[in-house]
Protein backbone atom coordinates (compact mmCIF):
# COMPACT_ATOMS: atom_id res chain seq x y z
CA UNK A 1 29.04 -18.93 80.12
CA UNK A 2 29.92 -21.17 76.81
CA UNK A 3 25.98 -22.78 77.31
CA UNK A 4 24.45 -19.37 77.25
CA UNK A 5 26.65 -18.06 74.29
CA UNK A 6 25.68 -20.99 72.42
CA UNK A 7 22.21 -20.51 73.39
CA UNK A 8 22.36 -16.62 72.20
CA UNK A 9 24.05 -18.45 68.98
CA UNK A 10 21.02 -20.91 68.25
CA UNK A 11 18.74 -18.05 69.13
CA UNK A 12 19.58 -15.70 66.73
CA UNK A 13 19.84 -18.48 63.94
CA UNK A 14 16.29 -19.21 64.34
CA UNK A 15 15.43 -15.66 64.32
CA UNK A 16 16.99 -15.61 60.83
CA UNK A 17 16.34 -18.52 59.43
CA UNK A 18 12.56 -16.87 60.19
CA UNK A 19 13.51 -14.25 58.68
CA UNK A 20 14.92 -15.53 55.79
CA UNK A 21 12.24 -18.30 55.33
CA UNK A 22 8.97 -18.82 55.79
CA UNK A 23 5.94 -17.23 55.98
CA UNK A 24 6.63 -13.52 56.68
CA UNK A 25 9.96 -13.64 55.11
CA UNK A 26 11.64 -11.31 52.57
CA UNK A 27 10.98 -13.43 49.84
CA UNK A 28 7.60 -13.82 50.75
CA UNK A 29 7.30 -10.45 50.87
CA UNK A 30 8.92 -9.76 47.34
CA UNK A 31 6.64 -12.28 45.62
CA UNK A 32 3.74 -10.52 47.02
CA UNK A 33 4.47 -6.84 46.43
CA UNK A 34 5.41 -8.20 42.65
CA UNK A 35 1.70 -10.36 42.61
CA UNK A 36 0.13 -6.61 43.67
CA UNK A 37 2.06 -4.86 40.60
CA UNK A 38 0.81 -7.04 38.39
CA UNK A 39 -2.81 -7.21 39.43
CA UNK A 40 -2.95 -3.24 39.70
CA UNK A 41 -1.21 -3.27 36.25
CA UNK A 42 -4.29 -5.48 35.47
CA UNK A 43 -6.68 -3.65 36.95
CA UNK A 44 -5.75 -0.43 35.04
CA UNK A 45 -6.18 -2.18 31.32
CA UNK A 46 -9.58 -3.13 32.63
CA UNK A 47 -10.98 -0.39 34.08
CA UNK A 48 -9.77 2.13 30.37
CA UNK A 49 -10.96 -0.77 28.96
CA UNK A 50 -14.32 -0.21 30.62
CA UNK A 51 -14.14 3.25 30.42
CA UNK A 52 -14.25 3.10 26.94
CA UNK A 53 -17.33 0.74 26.83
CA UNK A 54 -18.78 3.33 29.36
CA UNK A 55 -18.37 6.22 27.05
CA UNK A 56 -20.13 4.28 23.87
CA UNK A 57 -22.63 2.93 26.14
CA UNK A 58 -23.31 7.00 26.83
CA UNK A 59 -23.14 7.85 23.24
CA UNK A 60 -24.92 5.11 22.04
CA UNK A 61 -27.95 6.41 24.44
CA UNK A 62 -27.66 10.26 23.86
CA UNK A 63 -27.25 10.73 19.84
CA UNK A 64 -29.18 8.64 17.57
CA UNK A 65 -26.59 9.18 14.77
CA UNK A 66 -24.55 7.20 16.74
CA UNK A 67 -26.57 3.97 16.69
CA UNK A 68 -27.63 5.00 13.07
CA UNK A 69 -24.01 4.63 12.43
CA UNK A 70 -23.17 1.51 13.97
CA UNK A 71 -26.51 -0.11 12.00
CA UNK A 72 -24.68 1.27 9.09
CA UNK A 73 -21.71 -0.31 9.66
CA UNK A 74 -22.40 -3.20 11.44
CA UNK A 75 -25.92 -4.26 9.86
CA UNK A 76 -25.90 -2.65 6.10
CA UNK A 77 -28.19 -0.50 6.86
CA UNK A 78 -29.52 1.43 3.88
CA UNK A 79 -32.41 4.40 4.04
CA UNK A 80 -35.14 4.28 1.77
CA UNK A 81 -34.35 7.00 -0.39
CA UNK A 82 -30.41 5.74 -0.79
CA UNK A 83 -28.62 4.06 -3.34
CA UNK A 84 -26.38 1.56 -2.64
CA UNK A 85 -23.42 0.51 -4.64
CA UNK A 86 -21.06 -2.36 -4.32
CA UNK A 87 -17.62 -1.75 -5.75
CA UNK A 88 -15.99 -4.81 -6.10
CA UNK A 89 -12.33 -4.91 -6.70
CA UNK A 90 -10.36 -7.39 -8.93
């Protein structure tokens, strides 16, 4: 009776220790639900991020006074009938 007790004993120490350790374990576990809230928190900067780029991408193709405006901006982009002036400050 003491050999199968201690048996029962050693059994259900393994069965923790696997539990406790190792692959499948609750720490194991943890780490990788806290990996997959960090990529999805990841994932959702990217994809507003892209988003965004989406919607310019769309208004950059549908209104050419959008494009006008980013030549204006970006490239100095002056018409032929404008004037440009360059205030410089001291």
């Amino acid at each position: 009776m003491k050999t199968l007790w201690a048996i029962l004993v050693v059994l259900i120490l393994l069965l923790q220790v696997r539990l406790w350790i190792g692959e499948g374990s609750f720490a194991q576990v943890w780490a990788l639900e806290q990996s997959i809230e960090d990529q999805q928190a990841e994932n959702a900067k990217l994809a507003a991020r892209n988003e965004r780029l989406y919607a310019e991408v769309r208004n950059l193709r549908s209104e050419q006074g959008a494009v006008e405006e980013r030549a204006r901006m970006n490239l100095g982009l002056i018409r032929e009938d404008e004037t440009f002036f360059l205030v410089v400050e001291k």
